[in-house]
Protein backbone atom coordinates (compact mmCIF):
# COMPACT_ATOMS: atom_id res chain seq x y z
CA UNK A 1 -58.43 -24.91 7.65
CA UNK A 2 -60.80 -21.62 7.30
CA UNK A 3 -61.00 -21.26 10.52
CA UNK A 4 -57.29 -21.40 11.41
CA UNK A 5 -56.54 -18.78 9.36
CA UNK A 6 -59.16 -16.76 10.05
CA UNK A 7 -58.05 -17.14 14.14
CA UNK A 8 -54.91 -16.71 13.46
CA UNK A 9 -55.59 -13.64 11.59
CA UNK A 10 -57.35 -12.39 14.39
CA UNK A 11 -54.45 -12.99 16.59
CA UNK A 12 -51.94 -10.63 14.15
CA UNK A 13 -54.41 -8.26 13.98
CA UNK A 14 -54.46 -7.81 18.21
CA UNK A 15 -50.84 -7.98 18.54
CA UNK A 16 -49.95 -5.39 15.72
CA UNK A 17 -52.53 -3.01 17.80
CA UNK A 18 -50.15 -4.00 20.58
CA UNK A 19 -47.00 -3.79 19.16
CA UNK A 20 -47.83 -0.34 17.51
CA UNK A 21 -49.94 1.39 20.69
CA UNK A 22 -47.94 -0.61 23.38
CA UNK A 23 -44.73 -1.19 22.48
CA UNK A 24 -43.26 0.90 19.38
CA UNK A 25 -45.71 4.05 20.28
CA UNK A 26 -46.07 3.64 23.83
CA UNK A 27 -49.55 4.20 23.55
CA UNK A 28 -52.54 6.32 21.74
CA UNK A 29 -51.25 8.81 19.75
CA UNK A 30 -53.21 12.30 18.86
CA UNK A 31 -52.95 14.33 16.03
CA UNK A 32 -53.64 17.76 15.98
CA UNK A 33 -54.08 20.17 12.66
CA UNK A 34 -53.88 23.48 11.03
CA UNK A 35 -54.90 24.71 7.66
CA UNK A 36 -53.32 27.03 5.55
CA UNK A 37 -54.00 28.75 2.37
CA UNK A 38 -51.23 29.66 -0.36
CA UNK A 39 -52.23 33.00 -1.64
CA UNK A 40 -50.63 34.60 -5.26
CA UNK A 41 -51.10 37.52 -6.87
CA UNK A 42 -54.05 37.42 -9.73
CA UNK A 43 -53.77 37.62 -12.92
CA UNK A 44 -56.06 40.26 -15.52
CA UNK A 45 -57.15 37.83 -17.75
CA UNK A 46 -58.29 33.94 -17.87
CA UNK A 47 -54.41 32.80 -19.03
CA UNK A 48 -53.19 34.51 -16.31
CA UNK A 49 -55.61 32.99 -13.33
CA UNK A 50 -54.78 30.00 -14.45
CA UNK A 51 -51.16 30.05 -14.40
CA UNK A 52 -51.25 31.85 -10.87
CA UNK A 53 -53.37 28.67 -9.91
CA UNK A 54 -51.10 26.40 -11.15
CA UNK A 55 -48.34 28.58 -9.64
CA UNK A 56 -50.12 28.26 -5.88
CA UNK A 57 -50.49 24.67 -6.10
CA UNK A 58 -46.46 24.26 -7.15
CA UNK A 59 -45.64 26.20 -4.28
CA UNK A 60 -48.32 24.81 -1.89
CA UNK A 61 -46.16 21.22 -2.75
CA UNK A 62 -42.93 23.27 -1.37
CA UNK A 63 -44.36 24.32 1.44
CA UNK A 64 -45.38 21.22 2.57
CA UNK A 65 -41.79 20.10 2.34
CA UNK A 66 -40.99 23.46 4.31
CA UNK A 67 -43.33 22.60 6.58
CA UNK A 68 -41.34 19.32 8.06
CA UNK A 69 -37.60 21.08 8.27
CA UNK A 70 -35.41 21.54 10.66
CA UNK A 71 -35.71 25.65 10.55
CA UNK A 72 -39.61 25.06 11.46
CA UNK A 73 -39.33 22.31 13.93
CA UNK A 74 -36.11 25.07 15.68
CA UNK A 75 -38.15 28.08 15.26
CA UNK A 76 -41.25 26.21 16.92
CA UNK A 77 -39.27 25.02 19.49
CA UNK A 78 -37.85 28.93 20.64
CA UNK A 79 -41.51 30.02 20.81
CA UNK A 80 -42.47 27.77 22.87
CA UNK A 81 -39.11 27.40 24.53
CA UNK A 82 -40.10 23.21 24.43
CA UNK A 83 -37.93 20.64 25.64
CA UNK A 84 -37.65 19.21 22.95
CA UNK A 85 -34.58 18.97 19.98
CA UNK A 86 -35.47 20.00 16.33
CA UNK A 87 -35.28 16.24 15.09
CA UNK A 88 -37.73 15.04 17.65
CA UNK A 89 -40.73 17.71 16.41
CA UNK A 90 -39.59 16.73 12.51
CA UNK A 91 -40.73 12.99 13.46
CA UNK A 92 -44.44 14.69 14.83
CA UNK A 93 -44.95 16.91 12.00
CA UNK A 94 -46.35 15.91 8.87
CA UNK A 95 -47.65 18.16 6.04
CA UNK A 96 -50.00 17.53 2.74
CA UNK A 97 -51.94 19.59 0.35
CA UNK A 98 -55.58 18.67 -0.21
CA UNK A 99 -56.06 17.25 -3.72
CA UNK A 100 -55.97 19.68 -6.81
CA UNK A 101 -56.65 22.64 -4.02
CA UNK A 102 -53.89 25.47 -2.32
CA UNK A 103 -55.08 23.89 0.97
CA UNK A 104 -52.42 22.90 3.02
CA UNK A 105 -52.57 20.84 6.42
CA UNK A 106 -50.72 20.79 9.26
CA UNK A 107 -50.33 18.24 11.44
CA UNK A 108 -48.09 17.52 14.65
CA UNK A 109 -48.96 13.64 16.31
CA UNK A 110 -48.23 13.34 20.13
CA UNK A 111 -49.25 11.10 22.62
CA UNK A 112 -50.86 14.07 24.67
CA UNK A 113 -53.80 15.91 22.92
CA UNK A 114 -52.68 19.29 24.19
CA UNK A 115 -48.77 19.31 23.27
CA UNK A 116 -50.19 18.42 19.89
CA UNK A 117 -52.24 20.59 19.40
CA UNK A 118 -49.83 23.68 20.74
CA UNK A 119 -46.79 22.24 18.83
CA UNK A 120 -49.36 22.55 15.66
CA UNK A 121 -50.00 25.91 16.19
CA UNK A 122 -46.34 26.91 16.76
CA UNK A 123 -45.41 24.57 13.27
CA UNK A 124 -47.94 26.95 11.02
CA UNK A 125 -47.00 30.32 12.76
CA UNK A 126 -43.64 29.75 11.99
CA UNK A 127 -43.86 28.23 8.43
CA UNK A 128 -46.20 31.52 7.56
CA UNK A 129 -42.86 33.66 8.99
CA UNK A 130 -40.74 31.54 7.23
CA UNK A 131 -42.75 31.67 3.58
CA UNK A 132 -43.06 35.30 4.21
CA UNK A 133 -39.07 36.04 4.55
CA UNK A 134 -38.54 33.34 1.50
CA UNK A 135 -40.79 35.25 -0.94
CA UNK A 136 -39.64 38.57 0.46
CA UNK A 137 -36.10 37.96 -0.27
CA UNK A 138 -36.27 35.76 -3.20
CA UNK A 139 -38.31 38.86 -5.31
CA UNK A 140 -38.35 41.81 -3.12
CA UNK A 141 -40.95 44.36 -2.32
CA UNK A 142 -43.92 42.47 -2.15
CA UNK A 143 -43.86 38.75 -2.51
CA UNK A 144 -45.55 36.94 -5.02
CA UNK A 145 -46.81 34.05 -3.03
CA UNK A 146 -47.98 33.77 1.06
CA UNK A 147 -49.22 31.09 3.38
CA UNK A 148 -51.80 31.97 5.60
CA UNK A 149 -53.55 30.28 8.37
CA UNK A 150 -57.45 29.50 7.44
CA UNK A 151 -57.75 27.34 10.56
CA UNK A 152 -55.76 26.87 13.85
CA UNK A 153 -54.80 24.16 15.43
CA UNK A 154 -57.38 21.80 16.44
CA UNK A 155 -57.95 19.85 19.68
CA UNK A 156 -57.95 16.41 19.43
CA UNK A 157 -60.45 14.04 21.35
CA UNK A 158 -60.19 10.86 19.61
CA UNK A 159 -56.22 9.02 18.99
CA UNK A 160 -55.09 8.48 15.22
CA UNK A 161 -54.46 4.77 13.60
CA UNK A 162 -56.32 1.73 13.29
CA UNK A 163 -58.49 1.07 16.12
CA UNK A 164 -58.77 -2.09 17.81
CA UNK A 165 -61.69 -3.60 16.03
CA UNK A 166 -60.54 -2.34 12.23
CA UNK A 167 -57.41 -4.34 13.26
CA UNK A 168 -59.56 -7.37 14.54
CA UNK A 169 -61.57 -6.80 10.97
CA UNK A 170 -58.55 -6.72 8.90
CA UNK A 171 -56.83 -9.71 10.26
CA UNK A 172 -60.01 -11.75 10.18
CA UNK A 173 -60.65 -10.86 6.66
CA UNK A 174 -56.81 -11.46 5.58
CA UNK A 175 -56.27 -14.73 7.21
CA UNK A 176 -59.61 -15.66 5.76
CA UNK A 177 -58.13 -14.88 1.96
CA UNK A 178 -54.76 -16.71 3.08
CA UNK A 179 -57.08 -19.84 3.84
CA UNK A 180 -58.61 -19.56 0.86
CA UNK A 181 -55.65 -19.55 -1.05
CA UNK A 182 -53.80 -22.15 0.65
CA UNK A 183 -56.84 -24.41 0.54
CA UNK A 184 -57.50 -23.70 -3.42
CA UNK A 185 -53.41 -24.64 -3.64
CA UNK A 186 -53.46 -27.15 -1.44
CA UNK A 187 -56.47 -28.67 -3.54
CA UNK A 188 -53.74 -28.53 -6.98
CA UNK A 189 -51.04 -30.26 -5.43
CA UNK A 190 -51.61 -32.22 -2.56
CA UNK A 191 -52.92 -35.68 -4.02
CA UNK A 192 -53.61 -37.30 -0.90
CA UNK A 193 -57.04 -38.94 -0.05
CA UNK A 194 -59.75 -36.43 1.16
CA UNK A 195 -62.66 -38.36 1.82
CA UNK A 196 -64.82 -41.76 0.69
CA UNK A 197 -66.15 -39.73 -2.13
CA UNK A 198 -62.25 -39.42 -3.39
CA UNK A 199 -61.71 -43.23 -2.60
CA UNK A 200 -65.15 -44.31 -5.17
CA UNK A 201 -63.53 -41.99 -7.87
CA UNK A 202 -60.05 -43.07 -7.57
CA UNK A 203 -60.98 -47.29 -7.58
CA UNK A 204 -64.22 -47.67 -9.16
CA UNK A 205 -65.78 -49.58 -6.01
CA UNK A 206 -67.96 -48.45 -3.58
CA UNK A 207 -66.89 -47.74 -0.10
CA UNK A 208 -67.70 -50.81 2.06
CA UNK A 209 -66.54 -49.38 5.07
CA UNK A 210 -65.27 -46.18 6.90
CA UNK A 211 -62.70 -46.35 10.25
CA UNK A 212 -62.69 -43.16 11.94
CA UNK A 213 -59.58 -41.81 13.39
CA UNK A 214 -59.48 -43.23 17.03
CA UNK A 215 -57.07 -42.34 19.41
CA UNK A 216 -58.03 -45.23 21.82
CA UNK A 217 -57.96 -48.04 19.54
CA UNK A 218 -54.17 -46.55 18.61
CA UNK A 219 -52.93 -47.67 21.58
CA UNK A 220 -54.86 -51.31 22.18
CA UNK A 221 -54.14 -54.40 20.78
CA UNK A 222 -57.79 -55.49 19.50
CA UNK A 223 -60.77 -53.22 18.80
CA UNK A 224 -63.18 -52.87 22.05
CA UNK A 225 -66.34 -54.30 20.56
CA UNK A 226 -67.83 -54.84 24.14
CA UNK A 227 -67.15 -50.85 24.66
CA UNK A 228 -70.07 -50.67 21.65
CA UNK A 229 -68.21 -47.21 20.94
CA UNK A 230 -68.15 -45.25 17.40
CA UNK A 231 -65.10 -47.60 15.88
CA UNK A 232 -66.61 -50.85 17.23
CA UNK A 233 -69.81 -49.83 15.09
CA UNK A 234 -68.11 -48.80 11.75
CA UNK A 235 -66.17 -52.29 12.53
CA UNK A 236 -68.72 -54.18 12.73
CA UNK A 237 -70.41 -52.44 9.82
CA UNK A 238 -67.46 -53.36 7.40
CA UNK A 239 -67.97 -57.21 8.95
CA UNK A 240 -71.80 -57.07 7.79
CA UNK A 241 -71.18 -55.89 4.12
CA UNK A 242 -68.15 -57.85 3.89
CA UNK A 243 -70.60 -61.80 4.57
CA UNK A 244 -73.23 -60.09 1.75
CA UNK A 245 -70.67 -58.78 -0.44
CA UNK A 246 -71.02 -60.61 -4.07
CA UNK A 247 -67.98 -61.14 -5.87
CA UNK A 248 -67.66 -59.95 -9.15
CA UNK A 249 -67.99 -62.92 -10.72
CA UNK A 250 -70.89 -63.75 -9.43
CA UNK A 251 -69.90 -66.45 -6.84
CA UNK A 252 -70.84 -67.02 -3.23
CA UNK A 253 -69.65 -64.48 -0.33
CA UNK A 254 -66.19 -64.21 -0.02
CA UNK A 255 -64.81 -66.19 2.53
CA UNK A 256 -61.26 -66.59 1.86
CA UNK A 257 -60.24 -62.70 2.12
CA UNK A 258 -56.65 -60.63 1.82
CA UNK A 259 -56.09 -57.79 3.31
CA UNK A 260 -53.97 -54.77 1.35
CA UNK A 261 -52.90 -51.02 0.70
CA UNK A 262 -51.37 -49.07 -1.31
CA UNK A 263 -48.84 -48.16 1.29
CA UNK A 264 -47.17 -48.33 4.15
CA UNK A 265 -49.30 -46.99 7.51
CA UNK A 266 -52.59 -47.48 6.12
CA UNK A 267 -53.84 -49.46 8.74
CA UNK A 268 -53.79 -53.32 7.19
CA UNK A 269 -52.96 -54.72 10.22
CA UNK A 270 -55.36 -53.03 12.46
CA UNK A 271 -58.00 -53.60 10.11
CA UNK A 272 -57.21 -57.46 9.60
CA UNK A 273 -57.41 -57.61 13.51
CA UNK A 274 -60.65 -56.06 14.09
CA UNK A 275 -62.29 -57.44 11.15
CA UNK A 276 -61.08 -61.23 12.69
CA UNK A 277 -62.31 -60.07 15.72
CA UNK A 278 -65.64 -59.05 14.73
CA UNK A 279 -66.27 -62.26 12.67
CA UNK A 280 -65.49 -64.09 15.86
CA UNK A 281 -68.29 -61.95 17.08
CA UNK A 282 -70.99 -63.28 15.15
CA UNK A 283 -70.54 -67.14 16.09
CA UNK A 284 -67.81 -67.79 13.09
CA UNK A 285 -64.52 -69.87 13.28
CA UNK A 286 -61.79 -67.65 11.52
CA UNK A 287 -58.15 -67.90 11.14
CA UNK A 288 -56.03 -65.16 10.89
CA UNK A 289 -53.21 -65.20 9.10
CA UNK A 290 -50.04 -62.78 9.44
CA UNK A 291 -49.19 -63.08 5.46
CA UNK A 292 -46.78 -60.39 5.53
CA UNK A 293 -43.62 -62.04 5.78
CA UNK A 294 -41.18 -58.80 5.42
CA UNK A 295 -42.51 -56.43 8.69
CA UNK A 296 -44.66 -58.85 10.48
CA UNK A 297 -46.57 -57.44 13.47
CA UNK A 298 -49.79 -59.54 14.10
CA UNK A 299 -47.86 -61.95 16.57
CA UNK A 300 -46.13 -58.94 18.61
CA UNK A 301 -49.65 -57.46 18.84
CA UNK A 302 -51.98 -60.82 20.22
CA UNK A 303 -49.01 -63.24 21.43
CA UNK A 304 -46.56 -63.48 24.49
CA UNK A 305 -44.48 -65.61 26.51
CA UNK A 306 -44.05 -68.72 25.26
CA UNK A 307 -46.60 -68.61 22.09
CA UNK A 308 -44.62 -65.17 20.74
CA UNK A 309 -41.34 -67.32 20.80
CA UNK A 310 -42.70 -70.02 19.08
CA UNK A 311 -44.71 -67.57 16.84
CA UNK A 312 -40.63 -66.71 15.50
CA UNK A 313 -39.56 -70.01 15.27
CA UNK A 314 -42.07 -71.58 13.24
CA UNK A 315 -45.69 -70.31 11.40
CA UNK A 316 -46.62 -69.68 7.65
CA UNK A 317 -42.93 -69.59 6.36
CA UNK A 318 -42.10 -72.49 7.73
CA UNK A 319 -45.51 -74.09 6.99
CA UNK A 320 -45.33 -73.39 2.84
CA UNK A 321 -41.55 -74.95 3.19
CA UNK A 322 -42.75 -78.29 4.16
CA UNK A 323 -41.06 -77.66 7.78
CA UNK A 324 -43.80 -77.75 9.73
CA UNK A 325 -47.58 -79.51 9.89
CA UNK A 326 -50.05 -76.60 9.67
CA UNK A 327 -51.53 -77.94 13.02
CA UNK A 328 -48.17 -77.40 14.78
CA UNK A 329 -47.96 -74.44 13.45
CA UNK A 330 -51.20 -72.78 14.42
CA UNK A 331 -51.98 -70.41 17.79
CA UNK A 332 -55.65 -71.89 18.42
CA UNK A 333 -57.92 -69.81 21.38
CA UNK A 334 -56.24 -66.50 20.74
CA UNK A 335 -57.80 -63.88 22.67
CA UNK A 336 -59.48 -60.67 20.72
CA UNK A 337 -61.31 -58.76 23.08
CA UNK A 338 -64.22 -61.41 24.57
CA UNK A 339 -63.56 -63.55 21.92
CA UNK A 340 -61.05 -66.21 20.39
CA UNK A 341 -59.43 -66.85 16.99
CA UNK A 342 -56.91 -69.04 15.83
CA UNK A 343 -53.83 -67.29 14.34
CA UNK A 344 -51.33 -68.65 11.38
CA UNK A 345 -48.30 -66.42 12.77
CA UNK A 346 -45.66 -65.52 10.17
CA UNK A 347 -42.96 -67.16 11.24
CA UNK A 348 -39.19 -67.19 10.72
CA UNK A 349 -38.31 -64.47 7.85
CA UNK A 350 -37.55 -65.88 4.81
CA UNK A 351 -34.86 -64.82 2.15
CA UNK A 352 -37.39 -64.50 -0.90
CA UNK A 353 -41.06 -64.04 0.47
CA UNK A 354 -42.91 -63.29 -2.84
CA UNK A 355 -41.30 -66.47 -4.05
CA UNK A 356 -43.30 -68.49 -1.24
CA UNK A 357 -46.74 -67.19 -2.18
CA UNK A 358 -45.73 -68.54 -5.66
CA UNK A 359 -45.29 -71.93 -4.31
CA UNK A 360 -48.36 -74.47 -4.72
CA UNK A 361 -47.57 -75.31 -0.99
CA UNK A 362 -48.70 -71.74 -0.31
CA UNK A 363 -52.17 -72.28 -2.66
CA UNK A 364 -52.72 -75.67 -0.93
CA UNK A 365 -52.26 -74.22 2.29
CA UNK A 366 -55.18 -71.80 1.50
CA UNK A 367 -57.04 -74.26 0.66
CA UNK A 368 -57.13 -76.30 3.26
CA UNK A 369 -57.34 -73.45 5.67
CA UNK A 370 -60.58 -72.28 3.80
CA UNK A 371 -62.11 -75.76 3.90
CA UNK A 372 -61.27 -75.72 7.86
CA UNK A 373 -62.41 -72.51 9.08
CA UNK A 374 -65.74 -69.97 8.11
CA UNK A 375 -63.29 -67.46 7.17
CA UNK A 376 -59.67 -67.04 6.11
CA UNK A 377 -58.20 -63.02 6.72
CA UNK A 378 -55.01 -62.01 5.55
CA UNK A 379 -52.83 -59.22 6.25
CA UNK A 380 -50.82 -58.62 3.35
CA UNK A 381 -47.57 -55.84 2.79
CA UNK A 382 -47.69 -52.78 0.82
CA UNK A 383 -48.79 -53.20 -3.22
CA UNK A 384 -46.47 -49.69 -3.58
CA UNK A 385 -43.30 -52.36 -2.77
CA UNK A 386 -44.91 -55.55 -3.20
CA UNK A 387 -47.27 -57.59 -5.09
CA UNK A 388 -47.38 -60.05 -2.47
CA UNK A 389 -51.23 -58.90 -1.59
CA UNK A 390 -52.19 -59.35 -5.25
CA UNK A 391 -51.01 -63.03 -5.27
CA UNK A 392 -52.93 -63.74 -1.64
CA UNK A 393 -55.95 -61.81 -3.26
CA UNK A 394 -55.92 -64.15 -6.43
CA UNK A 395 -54.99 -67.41 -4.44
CA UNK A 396 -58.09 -66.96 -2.47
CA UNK A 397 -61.44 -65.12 -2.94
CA UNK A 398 -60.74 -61.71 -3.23
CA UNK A 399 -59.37 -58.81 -1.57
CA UNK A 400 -60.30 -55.64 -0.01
CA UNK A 401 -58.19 -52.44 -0.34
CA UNK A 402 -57.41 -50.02 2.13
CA UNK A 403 -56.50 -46.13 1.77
CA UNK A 404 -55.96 -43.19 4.81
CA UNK A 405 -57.28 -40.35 4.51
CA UNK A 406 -55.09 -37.62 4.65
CA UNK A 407 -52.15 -40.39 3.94
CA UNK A 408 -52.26 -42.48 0.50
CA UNK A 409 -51.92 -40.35 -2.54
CA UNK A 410 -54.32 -40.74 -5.67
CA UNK A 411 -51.58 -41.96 -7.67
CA UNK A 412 -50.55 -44.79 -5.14
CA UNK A 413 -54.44 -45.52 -5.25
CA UNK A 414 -54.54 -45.92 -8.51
CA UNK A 415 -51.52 -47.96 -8.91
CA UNK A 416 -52.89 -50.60 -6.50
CA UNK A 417 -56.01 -50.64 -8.26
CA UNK A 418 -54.01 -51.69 -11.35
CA UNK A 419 -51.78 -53.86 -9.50
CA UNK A 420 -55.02 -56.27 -8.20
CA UNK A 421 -56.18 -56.37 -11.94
CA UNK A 422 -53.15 -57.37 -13.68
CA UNK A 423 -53.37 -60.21 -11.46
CA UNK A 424 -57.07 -61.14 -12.04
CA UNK A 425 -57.86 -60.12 -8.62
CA UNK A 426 -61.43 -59.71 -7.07
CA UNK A 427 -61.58 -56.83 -5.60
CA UNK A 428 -64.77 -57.08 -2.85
CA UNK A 429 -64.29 -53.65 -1.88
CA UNK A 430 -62.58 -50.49 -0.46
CA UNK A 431 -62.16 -49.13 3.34
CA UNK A 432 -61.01 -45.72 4.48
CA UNK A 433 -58.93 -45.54 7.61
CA UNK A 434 -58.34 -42.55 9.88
CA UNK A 435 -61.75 -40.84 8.90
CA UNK A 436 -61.91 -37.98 10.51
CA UNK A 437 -64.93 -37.36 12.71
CA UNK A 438 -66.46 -34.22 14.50
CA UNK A 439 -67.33 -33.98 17.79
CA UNK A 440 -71.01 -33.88 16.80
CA UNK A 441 -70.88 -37.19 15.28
CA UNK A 442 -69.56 -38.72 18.49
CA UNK A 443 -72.22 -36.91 20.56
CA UNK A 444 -74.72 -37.93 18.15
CA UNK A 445 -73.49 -41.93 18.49
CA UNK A 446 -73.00 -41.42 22.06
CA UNK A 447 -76.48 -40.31 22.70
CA UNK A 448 -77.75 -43.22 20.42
CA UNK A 449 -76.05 -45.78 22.09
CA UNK A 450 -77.43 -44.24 25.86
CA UNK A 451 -81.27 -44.32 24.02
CA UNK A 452 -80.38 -48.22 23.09
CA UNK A 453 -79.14 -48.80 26.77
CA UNK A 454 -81.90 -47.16 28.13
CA UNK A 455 -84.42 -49.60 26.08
CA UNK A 456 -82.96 -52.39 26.59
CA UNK A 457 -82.90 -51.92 30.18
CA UNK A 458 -86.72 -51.41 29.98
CA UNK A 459 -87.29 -54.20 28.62
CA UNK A 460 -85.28 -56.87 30.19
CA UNK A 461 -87.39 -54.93 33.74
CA UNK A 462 -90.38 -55.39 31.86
CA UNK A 463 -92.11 -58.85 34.05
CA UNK A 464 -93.25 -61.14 31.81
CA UNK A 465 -97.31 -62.21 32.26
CA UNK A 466 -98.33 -65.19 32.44
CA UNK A 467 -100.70 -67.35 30.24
């Protein structure tokens, strides 16, 4: 977020330098400037200098104001006999007395060095003639106060305003500030999930696994685990700590596992997928089970033709009903990636779904799936809407939570965390979805999985000797 701000302060800062020099000034402007004393009469004694000096400062003030009228900028003009009207000089000239001083300057801006510096010269000559008649007539005889000219007009070589780079400076160093800020504001208000540090804090439970954001795997069906890329590894990962996770009471490894979030988008399904998939990697029979009867999506993402209709006309619904045999409800040899599953589709809506995982049909149906198969996942709706992932998570061994980073709040976090332990649910551990990852770490895994390649090639070239 820094460096946004600090770019995009960079980028005001060039195109105010553009906008003023380009396009409101028309380019580089110069500024050239004359000095001028105010003179007064002196006084005798000390009471006397010092209200002359306080008199020569007041009237250095109204010449300055003198300075930028329209009887100067008229008078200036007939010297020079310029092209120019009276209101045109008035926006060059500009006029200021040094600090606690009777110095007065100047200045005429132009985009030519030498019209500046002559329509300068013709300003202070004619505000001197000016002053001079004003005093004269305002006391008679000799006047009490004068402007004089301590230094002419300069030339000007280098063009006034902020130069490119103090603009480049500024803008970097203001959009830097404005980053700050909106980050430290950013960090008040917005409650979503951060990072895996945030997820520990927020539930209690160490982070178990960590599934980067991956643009690819949006738009597949099943995680590429032959593609051995950066999400097939933190996949697989979550499978390995997942078969040695203890329970909390103690127990054997979980084998029997739900799937949930706090909300919607998390990535439950995704997750439920992969992690089926990657069990079926390591030599075990799993069943997968789409246990969200309100927005089911598993059979729409593995099924078609014929085994997606009959996915909608009968699966777990119908199952826990007494409808349909378990066995003629299953999807056995469903393809994930190089490797098969067996899938316990949804089935036909029904009107009350958190009434069906109340059901002993629904426990017995657990059961016998768990006695039947090395593992049991199920993908589970929202706890935010529903506690139907709670009930799944108590009917069978436990169940892991998901959050996004970036998308589930702390407060939705910690609701689900108090949601699985009103109902006496295990909780085997978290996962973070959509973990953002730099383009370092990919390089980094990418490199790592050419040095594996590379070794495994040797060796399999490697002949073998004989005995």
């Amino acid at each position: 977020m820094l460096a946004v701000f600090t770019v995009l302060g960079l980028v005001i800062g060039y195109g105010s330098w553009v906008v003023n020099w380009w396009i409101i000034d028309f380019g580089p402007k110069y500024q050239s400037t004359a000095t001028l004393f105010v003179a007064t009469q002196t006084g005798t004694t000390t009471a006397e200098a010092y209200q002359n000096d306080m008199f020569s400062q007041q009237r250095a003030v109204s010449y300055a104001a003198l300075a930028t009228s329209e009887q100067v900028a008229a008078r200036a003009i007939d010297q020079l006999k310029a092209p120019i009207s009276p209101d045109d000089l008035r926006a060059k000239i500009s006029a200021k007395v040094r600090d606690k001083t009777v110095m007065l300057d100047v200045s005429v801006t132009d985009p030519s060095p030498e019209e500046a510096q002559i329509y300068a010269d013709a300003v202070s000559n004619q505000l001197v003639d000016i002053v001079s008649q004003l005093e004269t007539s305002r006391r008679g005889g000799t006047p009490s106060a004068a402007a004089v000219i301590v230094d002419n007009a300069d030339y000007p070589t280098k063009p006034v305003g902020l130069k490119l780079w103090m603009r480049l400076v500024l803008g970097a160093v203001g959009g830097l500030i404005v980053g700050i800020l909106v980050a430290l504001v950013t960090g008040v208000f917005d409650k979503r999930l951060r990072g895996r540090e945030n997820m520990e804090s927020q539930t209690g439970s160490l982070v178990m696994g960590a599934l980067p954001k991956d643009p690819v795997r949006k738009n597949a069906g099943v995680v590429d685990l032959a593609g051995n890329g950066l999400y097939a590894e933190r996949v697989r990962q979550l499978r390995t700590n997942l078969r040695f996770t203890i329970p909390p009471d103690g127990s054997s490894p979980p084998r029997c596992i739900a799937v949930t979030s706090p909300s919607a988008g998390d990535g439950r399904t995704t997750t439920a997928i992969d992690l089926a998939a990657a069990l079926a990697e390591s030599g075990r029979s799993v069943i997968l089970i789409d246990g969200d009867l309100r927005n089911p999506a598993i059979a729409d993402r593995l099924l078609d033709g014929p085994a997606l209709l009959s996915a909608h006309r009968k699966g777990l619904s119908t199952v826990v009903v007494g409808e349909d045999h378990i066995s003629d409800a299953v999807v056995s040899d469903v393809r994930v990636g190089d490797y098969k599953i067996t899938l316990l589709p949804s089935g036909p809506l029904p009107p009350h779904p958190g009434e069906l995982w109340a059901t002993d049909r629904a426990t017995q149906t657990l059961e016998y799936l768990a006695g039947a198969f090395d593992y049991v996942v199920v993908d589970t709706p929202p706890l935010d809407d529903y506690t139907d992932g709670a009930i799944v998570g108590a009917l069978g061994d436990g169940a892991i939570l998901l959050a996004r980073i970036g998308g589930t709040t702390d407060r939705a976090l910690r609701r689900a965390v108090q949601v699985l332990q009103s109902a006496h649910v295990a909780l085997l551990g978290t996962v973070v979805t959509f973990e953002p990852v730099s383009r370092g770490a990919m390089r980094a895994h990418a490199k790592q999985r050419g040095r594996a390649a590379v070794e495994e090639n040797r060796k399999s070239e490697t002949p073998v000797e004989s005995q």
